[in-house]
Protein backbone atom coordinates (compact mmCIF):
# COMPACT_ATOMS: atom_id res chain seq x y z
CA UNK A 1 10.40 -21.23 -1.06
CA UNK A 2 6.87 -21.77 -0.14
CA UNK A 3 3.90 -19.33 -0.86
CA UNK A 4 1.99 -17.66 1.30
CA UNK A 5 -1.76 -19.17 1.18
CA UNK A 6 -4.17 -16.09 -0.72
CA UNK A 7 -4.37 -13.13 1.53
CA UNK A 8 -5.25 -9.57 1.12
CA UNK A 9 -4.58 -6.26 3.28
CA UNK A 10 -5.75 -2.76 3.14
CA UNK A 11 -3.03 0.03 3.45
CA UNK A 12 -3.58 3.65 3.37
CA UNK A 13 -0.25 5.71 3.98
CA UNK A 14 1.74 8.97 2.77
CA UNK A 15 4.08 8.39 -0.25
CA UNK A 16 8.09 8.79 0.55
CA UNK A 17 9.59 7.38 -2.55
CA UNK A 18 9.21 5.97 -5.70
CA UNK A 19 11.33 3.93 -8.37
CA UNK A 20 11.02 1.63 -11.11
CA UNK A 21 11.10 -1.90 -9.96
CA UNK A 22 13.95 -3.65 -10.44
CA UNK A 23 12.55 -6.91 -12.01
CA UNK A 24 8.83 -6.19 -13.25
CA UNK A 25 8.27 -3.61 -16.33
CA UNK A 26 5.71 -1.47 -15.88
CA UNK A 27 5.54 -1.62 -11.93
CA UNK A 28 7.13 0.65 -9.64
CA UNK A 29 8.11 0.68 -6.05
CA UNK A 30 6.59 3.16 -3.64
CA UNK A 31 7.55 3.45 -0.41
CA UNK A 32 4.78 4.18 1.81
CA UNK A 33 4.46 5.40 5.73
CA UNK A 34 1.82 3.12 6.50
CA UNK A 35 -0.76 5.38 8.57
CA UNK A 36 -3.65 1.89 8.67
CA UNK A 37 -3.48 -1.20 7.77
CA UNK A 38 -7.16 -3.22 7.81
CA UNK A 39 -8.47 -6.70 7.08
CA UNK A 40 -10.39 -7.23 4.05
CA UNK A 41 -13.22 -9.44 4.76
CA UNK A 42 -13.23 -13.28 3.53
CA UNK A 43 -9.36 -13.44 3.21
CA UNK A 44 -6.49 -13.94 5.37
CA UNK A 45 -4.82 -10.54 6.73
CA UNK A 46 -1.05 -11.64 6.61
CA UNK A 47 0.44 -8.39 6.15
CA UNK A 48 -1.81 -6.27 8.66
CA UNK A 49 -0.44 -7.59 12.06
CA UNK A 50 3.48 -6.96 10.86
CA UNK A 51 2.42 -3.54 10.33
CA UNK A 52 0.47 -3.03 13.83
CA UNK A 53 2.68 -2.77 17.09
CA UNK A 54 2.02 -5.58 19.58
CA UNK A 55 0.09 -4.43 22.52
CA UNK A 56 2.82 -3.81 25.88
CA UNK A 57 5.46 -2.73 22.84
CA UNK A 58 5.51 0.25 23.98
CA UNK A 59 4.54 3.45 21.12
CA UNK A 60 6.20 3.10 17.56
CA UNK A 61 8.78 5.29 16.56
CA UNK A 62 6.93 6.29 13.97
CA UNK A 63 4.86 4.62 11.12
CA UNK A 64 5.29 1.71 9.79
CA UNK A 65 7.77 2.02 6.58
CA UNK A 66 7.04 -0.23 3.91
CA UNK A 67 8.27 -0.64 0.22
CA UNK A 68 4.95 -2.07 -1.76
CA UNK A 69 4.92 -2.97 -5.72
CA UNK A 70 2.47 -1.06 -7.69
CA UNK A 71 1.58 -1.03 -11.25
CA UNK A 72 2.66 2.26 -12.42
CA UNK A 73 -0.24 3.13 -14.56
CA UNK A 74 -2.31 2.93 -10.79
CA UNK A 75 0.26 5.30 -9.63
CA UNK A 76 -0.30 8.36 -12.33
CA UNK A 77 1.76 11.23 -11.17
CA UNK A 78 1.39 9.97 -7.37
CA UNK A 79 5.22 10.65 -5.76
CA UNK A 80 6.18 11.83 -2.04
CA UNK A 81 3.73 13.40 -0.28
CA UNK A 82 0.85 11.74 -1.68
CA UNK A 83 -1.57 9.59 -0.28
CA UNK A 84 -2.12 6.01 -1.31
CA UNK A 85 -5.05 3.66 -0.14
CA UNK A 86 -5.05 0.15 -2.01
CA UNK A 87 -5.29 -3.44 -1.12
CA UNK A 88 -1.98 -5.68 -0.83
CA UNK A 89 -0.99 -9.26 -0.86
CA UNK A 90 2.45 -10.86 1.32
CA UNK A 91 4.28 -12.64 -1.32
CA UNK A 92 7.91 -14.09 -1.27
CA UNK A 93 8.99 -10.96 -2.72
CA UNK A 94 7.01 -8.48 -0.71
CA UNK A 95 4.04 -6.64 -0.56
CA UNK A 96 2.57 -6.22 -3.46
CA UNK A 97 -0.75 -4.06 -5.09
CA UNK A 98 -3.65 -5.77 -6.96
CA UNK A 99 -2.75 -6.34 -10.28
CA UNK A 100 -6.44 -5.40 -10.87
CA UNK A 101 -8.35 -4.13 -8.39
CA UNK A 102 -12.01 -3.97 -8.13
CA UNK A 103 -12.15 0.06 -7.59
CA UNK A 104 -9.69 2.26 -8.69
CA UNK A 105 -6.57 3.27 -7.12
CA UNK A 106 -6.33 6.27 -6.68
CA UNK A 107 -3.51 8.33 -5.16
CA UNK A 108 -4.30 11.58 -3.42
CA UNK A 109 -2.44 14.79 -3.82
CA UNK A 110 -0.65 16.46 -0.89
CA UNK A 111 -3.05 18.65 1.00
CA UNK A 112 -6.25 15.99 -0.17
CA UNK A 113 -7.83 15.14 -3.00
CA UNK A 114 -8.64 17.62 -5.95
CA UNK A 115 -11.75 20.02 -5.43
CA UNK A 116 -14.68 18.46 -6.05
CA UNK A 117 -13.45 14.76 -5.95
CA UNK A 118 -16.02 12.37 -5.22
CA UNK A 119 -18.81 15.32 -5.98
CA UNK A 120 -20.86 13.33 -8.64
């Protein structure tokens, strides 16, 4: 199977499941209604278009579903109903969150972010 050359695609979407992953320790799967997808500048944006509906397609049923791997201490106590933004490569297996990203992940409550987030 051949790799997919380096990309890199924002997502930012509502929570519906999550479970360990079957194969990776320490990494869980979350399925996520995908409410954005956008490019991130200077790499390829593989995943983005599959997530968009083609113009003349007529209106979506609905968001995008998508199952994405994320390392589970990213995740904290993030399950259905939260709100996840983070940055995702196409790989044979998937999509799949930074290993490390360069800002934090972090998953939003339902109903938004704790009081006084991002006060500083």
């Amino acid at each position: 199977m051949v790799s997919p050359p380096p990309n890199l695609t924002e997502v930012s979407g509502s929570i519906l499941a999550r479970r360990p992953h079957p194969t990776l320790p320490d990494w869980d799967v979350v399925s996520l209604a995908v409410d954005s997808s956008s490019p991130v500048p200077g790499v390829r944006d593989i995943a983005g278009p599959r997530l968009r509906t083609p113009p003349g397609e007529g209106p979506p049923a609905g968001p995008p579903e998508v199952d994405v791997a994320v390392r589970r201490d990213l995740l904290g106590a993030a399950g259905p109903g939260w709100h996840l933004t983070c940055r995702v490569k196409l790989t044979p297996d998937g999509l799949m969150a930074e290993r490390r990203p360069p800002r934090a992940v972090a998953p939003d409550p339902p109903g938004g972010p704790p009081a006084g987030a991002g006060d500083g």
